[in-house]
C-alpha atoms as a PDB file:
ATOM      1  CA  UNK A   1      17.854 -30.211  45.187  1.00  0.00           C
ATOM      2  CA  UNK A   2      15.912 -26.875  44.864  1.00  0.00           C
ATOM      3  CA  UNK A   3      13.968 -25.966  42.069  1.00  0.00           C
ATOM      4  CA  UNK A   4      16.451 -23.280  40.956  1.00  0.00           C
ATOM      5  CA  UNK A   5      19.005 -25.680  40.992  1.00  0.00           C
ATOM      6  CA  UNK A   6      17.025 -28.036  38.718  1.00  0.00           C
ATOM      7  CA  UNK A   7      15.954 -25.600  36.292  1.00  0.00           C
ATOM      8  CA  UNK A   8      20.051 -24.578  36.074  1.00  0.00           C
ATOM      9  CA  UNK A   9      20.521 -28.450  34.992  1.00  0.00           C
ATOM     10  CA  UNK A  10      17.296 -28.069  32.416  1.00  0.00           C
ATOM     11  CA  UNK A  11      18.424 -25.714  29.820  1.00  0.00           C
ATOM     12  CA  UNK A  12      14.418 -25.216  28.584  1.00  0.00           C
ATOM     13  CA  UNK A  13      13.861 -24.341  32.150  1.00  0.00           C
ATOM     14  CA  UNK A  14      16.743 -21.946  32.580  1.00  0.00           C
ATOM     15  CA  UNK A  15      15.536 -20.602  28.633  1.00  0.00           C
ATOM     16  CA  UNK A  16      11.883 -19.768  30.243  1.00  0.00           C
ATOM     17  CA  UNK A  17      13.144 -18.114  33.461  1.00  0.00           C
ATOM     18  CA  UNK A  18      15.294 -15.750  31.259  1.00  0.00           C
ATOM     19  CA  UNK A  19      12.443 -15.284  29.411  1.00  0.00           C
ATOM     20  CA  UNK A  20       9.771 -14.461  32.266  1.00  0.00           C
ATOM     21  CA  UNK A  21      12.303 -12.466  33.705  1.00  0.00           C
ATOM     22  CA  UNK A  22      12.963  -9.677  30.640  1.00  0.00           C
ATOM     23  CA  UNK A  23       8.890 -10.068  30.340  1.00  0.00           C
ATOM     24  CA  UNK A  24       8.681  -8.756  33.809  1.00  0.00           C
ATOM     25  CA  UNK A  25      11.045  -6.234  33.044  1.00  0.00           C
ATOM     26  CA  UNK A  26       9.143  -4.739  30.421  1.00  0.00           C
ATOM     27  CA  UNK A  27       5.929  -5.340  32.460  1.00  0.00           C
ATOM     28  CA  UNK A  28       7.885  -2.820  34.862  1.00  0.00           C
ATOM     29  CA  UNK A  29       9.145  -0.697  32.865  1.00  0.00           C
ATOM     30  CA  UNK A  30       5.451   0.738  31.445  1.00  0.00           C
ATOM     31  CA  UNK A  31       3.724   3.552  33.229  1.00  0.00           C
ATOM     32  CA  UNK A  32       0.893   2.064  35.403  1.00  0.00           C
ATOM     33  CA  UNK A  33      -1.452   4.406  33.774  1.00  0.00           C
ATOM     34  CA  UNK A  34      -0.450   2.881  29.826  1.00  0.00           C
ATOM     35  CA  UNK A  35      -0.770  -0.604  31.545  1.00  0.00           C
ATOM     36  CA  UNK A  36      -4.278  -0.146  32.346  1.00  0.00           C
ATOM     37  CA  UNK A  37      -5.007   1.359  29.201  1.00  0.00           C
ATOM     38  CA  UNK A  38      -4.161  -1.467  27.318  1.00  0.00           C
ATOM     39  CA  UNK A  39      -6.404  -3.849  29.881  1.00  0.00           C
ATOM     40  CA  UNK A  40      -9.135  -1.699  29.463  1.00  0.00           C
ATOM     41  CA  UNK A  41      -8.885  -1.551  25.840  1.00  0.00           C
ATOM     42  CA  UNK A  42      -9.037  -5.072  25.507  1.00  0.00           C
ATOM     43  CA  UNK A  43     -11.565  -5.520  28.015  1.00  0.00           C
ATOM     44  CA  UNK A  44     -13.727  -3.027  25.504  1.00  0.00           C
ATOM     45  CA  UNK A  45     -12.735  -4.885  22.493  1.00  0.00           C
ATOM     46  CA  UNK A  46     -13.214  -8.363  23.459  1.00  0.00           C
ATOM     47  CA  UNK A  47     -17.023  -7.261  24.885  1.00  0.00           C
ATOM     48  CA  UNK A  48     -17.953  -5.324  20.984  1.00  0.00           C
ATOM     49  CA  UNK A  49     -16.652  -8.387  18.965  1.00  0.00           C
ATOM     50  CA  UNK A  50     -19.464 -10.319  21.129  1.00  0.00           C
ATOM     51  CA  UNK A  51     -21.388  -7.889  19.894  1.00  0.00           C
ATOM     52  CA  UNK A  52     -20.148  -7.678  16.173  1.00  0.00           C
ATOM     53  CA  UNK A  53     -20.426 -11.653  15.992  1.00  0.00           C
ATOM     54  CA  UNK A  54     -23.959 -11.540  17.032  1.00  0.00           C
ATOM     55  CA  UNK A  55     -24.417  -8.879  14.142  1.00  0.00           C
ATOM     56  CA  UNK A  56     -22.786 -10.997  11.640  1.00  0.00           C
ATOM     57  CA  UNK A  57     -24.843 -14.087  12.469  1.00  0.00           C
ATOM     58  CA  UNK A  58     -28.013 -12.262  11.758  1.00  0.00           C
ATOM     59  CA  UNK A  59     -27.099 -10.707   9.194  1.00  0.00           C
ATOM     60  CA  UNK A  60     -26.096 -14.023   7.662  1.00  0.00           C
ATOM     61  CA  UNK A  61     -28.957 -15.965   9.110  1.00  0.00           C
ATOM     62  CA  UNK A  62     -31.538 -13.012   7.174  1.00  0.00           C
ATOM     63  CA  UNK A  63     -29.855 -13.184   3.815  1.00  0.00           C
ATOM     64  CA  UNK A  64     -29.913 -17.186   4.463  1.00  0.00           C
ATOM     65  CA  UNK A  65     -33.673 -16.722   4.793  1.00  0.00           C
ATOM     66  CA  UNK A  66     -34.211 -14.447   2.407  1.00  0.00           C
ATOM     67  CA  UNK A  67     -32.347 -16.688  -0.528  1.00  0.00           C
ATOM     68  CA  UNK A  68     -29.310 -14.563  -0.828  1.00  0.00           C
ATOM     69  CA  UNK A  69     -26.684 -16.958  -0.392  1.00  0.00           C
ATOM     70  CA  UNK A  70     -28.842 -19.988  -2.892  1.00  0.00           C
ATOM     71  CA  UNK A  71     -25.550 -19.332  -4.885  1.00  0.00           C
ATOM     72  CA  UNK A  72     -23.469 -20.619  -2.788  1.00  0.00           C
ATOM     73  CA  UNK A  73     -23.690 -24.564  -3.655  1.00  0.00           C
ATOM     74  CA  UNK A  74     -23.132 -23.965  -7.428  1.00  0.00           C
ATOM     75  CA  UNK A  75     -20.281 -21.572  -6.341  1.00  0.00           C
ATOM     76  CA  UNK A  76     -18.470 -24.528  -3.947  1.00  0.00           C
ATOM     77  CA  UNK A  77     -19.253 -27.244  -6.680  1.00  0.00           C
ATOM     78  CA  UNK A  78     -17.205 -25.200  -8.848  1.00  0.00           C
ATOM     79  CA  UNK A  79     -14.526 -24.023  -6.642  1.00  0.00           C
ATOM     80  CA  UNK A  80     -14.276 -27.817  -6.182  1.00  0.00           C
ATOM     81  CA  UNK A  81     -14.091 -28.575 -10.291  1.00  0.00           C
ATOM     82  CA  UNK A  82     -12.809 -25.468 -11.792  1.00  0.00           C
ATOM     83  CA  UNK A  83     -10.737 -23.480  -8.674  1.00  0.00           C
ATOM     84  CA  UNK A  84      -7.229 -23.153  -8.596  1.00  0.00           C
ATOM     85  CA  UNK A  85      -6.793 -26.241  -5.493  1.00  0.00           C
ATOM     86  CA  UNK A  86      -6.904 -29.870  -5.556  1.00  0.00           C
ATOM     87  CA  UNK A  87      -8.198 -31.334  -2.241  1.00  0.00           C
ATOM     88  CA  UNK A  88      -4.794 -32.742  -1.373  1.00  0.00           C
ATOM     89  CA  UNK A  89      -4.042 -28.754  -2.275  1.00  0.00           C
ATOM     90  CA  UNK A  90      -6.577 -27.118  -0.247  1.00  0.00           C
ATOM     91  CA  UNK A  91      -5.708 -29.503   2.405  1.00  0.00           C
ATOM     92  CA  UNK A  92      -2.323 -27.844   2.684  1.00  0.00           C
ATOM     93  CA  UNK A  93      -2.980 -24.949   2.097  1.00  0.00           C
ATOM     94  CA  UNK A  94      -5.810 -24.470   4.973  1.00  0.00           C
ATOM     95  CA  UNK A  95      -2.980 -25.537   8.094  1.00  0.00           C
ATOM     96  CA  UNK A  96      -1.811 -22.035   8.144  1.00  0.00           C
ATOM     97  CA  UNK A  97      -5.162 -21.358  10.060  1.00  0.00           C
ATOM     98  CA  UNK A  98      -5.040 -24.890  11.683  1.00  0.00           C
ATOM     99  CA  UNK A  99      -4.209 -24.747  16.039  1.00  0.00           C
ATOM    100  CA  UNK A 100      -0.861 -26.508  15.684  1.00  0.00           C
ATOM    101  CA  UNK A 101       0.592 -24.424  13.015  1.00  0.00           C
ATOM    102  CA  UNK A 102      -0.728 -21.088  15.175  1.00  0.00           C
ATOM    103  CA  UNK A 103       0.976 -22.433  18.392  1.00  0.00           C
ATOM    104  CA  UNK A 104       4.231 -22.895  16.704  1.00  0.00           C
ATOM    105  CA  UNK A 105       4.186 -19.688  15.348  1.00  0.00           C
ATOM    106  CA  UNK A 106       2.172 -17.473  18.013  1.00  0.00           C
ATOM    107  CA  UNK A 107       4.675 -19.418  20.414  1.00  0.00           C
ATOM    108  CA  UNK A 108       7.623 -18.637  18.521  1.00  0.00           C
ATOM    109  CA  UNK A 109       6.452 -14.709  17.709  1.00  0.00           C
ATOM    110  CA  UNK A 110       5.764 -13.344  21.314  1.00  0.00           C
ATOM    111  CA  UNK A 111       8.651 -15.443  22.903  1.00  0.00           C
ATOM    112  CA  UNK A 112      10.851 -12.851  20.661  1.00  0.00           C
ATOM    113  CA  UNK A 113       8.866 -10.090  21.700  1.00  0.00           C
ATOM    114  CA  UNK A 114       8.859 -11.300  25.360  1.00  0.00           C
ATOM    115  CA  UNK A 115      13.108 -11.511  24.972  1.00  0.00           C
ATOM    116  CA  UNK A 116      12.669  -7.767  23.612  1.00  0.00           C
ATOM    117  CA  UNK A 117      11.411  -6.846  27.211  1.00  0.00           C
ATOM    118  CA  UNK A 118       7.638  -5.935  25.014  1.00  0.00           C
ATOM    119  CA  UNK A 119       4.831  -7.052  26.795  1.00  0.00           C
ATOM    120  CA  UNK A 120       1.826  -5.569  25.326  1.00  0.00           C
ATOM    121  CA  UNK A 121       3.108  -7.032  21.394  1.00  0.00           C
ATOM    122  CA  UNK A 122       3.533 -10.344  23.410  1.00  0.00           C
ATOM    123  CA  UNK A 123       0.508 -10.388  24.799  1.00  0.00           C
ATOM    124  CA  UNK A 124      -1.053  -9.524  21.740  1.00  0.00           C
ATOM    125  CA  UNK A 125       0.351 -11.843  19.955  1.00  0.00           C
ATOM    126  CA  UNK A 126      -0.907 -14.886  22.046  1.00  0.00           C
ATOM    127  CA  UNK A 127      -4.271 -12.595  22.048  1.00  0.00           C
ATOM    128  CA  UNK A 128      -4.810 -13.234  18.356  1.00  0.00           C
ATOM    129  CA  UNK A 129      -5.948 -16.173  17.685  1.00  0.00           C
ATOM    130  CA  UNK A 130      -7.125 -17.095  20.850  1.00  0.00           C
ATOM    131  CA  UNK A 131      -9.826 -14.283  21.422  1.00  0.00           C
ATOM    132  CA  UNK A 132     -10.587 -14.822  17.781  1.00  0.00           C
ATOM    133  CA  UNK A 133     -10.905 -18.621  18.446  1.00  0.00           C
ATOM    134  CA  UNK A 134     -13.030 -18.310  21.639  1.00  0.00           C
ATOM    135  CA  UNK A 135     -15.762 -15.324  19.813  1.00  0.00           C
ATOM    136  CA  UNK A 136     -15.850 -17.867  16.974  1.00  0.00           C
ATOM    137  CA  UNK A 137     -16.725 -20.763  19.109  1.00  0.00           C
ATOM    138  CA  UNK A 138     -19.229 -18.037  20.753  1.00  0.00           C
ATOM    139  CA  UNK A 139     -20.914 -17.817  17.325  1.00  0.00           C
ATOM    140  CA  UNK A 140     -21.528 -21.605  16.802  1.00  0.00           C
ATOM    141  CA  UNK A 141     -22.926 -21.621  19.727  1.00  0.00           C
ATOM    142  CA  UNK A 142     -25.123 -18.962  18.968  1.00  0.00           C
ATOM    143  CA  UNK A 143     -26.250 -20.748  15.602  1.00  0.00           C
ATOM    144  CA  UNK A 144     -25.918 -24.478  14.649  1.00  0.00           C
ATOM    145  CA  UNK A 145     -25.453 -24.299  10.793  1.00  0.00           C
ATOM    146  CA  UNK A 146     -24.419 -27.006   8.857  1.00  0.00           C
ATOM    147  CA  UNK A 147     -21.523 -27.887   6.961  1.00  0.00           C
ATOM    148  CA  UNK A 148     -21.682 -28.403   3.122  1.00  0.00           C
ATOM    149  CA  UNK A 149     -22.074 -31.969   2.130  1.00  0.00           C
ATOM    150  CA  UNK A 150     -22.039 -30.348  -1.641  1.00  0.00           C
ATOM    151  CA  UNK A 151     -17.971 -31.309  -2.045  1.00  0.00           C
ATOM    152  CA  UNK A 152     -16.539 -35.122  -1.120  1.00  0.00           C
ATOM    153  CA  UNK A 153     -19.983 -35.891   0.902  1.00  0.00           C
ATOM    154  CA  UNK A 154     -18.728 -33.193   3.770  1.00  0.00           C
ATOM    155  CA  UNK A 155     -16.125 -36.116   3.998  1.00  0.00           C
ATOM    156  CA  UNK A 156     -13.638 -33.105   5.875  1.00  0.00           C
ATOM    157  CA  UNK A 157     -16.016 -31.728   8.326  1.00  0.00           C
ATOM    158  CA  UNK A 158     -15.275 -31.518  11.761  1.00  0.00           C
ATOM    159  CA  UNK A 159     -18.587 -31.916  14.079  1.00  0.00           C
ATOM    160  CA  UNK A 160     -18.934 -28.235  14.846  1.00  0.00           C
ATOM    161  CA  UNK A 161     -21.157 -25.191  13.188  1.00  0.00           C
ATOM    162  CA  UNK A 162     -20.196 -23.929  10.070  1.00  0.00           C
ATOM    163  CA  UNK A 163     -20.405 -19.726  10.731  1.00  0.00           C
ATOM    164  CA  UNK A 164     -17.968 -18.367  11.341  1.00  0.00           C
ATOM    165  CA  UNK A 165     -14.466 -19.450   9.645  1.00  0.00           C
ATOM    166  CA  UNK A 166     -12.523 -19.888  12.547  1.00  0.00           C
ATOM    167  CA  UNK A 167      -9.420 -21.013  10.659  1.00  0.00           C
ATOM    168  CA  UNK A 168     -10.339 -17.537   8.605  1.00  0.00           C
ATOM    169  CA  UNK A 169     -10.497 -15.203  11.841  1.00  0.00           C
ATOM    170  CA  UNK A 170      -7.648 -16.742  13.281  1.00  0.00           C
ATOM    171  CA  UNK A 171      -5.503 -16.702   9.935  1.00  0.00           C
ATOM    172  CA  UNK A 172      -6.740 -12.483   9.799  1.00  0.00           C
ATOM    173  CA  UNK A 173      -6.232 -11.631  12.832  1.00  0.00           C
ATOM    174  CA  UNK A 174      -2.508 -13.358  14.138  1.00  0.00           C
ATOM    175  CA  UNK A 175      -1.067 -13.136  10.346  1.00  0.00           C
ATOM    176  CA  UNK A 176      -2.644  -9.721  10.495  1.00  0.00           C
ATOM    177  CA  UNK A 177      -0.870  -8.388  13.749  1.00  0.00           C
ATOM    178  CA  UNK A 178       2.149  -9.954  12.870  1.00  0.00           C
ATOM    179  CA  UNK A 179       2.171  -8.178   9.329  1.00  0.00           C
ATOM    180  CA  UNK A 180       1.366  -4.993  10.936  1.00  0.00           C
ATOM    181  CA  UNK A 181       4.453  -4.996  13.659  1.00  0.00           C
ATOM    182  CA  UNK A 182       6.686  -5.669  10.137  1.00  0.00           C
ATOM    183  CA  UNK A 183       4.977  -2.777   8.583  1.00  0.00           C
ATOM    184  CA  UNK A 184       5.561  -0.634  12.002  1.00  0.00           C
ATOM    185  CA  UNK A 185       9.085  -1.777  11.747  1.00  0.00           C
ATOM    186  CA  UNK A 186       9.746  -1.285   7.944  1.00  0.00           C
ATOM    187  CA  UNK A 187      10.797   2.086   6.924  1.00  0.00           C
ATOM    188  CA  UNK A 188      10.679   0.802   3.085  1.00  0.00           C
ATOM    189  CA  UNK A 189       7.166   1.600   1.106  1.00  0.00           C
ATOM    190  CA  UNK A 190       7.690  -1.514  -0.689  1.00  0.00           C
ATOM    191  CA  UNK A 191       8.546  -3.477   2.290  1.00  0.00           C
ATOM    192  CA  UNK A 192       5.304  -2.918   3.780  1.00  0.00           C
ATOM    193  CA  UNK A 193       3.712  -3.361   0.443  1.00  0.00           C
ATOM    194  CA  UNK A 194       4.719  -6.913   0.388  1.00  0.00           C
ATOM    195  CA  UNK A 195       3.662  -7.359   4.087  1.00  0.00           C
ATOM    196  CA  UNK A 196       0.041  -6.504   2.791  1.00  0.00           C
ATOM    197  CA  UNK A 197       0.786  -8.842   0.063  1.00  0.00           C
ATOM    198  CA  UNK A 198       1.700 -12.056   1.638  1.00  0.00           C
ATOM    199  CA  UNK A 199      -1.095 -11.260   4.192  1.00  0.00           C
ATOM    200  CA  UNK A 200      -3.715 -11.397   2.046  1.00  0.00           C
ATOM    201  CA  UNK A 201      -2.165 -14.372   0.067  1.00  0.00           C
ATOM    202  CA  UNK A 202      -1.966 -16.385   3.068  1.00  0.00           C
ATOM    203  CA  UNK A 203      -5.748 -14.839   3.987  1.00  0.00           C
ATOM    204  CA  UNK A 204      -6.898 -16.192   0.556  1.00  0.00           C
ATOM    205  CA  UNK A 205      -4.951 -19.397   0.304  1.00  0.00           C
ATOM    206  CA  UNK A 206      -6.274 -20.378   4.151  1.00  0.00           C
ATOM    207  CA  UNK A 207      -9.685 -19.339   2.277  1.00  0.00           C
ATOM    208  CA  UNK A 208      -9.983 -21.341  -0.827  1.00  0.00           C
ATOM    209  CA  UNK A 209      -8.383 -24.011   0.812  1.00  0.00           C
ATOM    210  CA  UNK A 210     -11.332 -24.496   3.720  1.00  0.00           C
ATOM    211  CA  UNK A 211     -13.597 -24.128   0.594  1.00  0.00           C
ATOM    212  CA  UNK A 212     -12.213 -26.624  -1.786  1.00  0.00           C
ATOM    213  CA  UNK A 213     -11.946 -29.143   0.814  1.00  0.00           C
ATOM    214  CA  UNK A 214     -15.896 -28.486   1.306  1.00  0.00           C
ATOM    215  CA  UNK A 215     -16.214 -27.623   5.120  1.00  0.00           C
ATOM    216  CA  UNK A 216     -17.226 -23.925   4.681  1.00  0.00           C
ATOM    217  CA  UNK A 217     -19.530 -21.905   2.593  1.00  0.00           C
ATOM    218  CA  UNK A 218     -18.072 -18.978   1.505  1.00  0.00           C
ATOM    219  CA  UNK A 219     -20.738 -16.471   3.746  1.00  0.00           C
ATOM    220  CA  UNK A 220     -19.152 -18.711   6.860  1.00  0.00           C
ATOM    221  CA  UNK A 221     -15.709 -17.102   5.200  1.00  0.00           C
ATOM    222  CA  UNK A 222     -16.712 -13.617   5.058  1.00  0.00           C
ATOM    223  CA  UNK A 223     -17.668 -13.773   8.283  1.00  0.00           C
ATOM    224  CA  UNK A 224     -14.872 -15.197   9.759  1.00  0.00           C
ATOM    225  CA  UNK A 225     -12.442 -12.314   8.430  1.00  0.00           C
ATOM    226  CA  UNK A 226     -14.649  -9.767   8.974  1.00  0.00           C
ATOM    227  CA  UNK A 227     -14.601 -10.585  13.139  1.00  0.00           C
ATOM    228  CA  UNK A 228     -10.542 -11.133  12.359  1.00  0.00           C
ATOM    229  CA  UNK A 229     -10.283  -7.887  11.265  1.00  0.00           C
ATOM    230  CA  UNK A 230     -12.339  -6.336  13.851  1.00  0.00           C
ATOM    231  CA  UNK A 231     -10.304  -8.193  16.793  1.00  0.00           C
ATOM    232  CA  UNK A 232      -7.348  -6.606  14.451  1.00  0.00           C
ATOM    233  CA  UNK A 233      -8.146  -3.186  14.465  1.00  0.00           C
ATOM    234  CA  UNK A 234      -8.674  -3.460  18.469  1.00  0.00           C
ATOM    235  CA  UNK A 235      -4.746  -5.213  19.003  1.00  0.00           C
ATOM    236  CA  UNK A 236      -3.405  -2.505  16.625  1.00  0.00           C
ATOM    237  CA  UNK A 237      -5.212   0.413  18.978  1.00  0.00           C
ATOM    238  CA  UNK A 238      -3.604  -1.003  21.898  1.00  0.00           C
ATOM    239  CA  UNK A 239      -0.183  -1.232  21.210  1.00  0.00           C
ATOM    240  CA  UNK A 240       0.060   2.332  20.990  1.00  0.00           C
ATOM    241  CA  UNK A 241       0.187   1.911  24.828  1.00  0.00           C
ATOM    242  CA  UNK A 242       3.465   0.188  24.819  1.00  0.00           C
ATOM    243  CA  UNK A 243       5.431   3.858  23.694  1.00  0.00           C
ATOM    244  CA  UNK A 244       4.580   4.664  27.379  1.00  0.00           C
ATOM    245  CA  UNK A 245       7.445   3.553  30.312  1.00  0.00           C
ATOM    246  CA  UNK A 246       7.773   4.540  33.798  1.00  0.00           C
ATOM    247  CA  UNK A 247      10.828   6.346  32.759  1.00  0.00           C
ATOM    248  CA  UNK A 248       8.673   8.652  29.730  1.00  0.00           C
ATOM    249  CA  UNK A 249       8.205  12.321  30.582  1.00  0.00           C
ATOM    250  CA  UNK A 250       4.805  12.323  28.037  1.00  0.00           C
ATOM    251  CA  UNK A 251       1.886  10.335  29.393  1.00  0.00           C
ATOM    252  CA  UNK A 252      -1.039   8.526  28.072  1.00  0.00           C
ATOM    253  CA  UNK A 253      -2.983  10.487  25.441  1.00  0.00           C
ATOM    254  CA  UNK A 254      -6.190  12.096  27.621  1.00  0.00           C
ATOM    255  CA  UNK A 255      -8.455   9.625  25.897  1.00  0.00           C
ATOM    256  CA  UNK A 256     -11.607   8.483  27.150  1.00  0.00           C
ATOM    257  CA  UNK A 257      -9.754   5.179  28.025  1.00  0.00           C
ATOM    258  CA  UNK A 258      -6.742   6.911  29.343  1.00  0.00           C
ATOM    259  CA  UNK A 259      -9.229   8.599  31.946  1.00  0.00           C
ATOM    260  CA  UNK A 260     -10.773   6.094  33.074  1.00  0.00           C
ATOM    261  CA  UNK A 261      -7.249   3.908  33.534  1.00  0.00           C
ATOM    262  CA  UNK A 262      -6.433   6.624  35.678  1.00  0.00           C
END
């Protein structure tokens, strides 16, 4: 029996052929010259969010050595007491950042956009979290600082370094670009009002939840959305290459990165 034929008998093989095959037919359907735009420009972007997480880290590591962040034990051991979270809460709360619930939903996001015949948003999409993942991971190389042992005896901490948030860069930046295609979308002020809204609640709740359950200080947070938002801004740049198809009569803007796709 030939693989065609077996994947006619499978229906989540036949599903992902049709799928590949309107992906490639968006992937046609761009102008060359918008294609390798969009590679360039996240080429560009990947290679200055090395750079902004090296700027972060020292940045943190100074005010670290300078006694700047001393407030952040007494902050956590209050979050823990006083905040708005149990730990059974917090420990909810923090899986929207967590790597199955971002699979399920990444997965489930740019398959749509795939069936929609758009590639770059697809791309993007899966792009998210994983380049914020893999700059994050970058970082604790980089610097090996410890978790807080302040709340539960660090009893939640995974073995890794503490700076950046990944579950906070990943939660910015694929809740982010997803929020942003509604607000493309959404001809209603109010609409895209409450985009912005449940972004940042599901920003904050991924937040104080990692912090109540004691495996970040907040400084680890800050950074962590700050090199979300930055991978952010970079996805939202290139999708303005997706407006150009083979078909279009208006090119590429003449951009610097336009010229050099060229």
């Amino acid at each position: 029996m030939s693989t065609a034929a077996a994947s006619d008998r499978w229906a989540v093989l036949a599903a992902w052929r049709a799928l590949r095959d309107r992906f490639r037919e968006g992937h046609r359907a761009l102008a060359p010259g918008a294609w390798r735009a969009w590679l360039l420009t996240m080429a560009i972007g990947i290679a200055t969010l090395l750079g902004v997480m090296v700027v972060l880290m020292t940045v943190a590591q100074r005010l670290l050595a300078a006694g700047r962040l001393d407030w952040e034990s007494a902050f956590l051991q209050r979050l823990g007491s006083d905040g708005p979270f149990s730990f059974a809460s917090g420990v909810f709360f923090q899986t929207f950042g967590t790597d199955i619930t971002l699979v399920i939903l990444v997965g489930a996001a740019a398959s749509a956009a795939a069936w929609t015949r758009r590639p770059v948003t697809a791309l993007s999409i899966v792009l998210a979290p994983l380049v914020a993942d893999l700059v994050g991971r970058f970082g604790w190389a980089l610097w090996d600082r410890a978790r807080p042992d302040v709340l539960h005896g660090g009893l939640a901490s995974p073995g890794f370094h503490a700076f950046p948030s990944g579950h906070t860069s990943k939660t910015t930046a694929a809740y982010g670009f997803l929020a942003l295609l509604w607000i493309l979308a959404s001809r209603s002020i109010l609409e895209r009002m409450l985009a912005v809204l449940l972004l940042l609640a599901i920003i904050t709740a991924t937040a104080l939840g990692r912090m109540t359950i004691g495996v970040h200080w907040p400084s680890d947070i800050a950074g962590g959305f700050l090199l979300g938002a930055a991978w952010l801004a970079v996805l939202g740049y290139g999708l303005r290459f997706e407006r150009y198809t083979a078909s279009s009569r208006t090119p590429p803007p003449p951009d610097s990165t336009a010229r050099v796709a060229r």
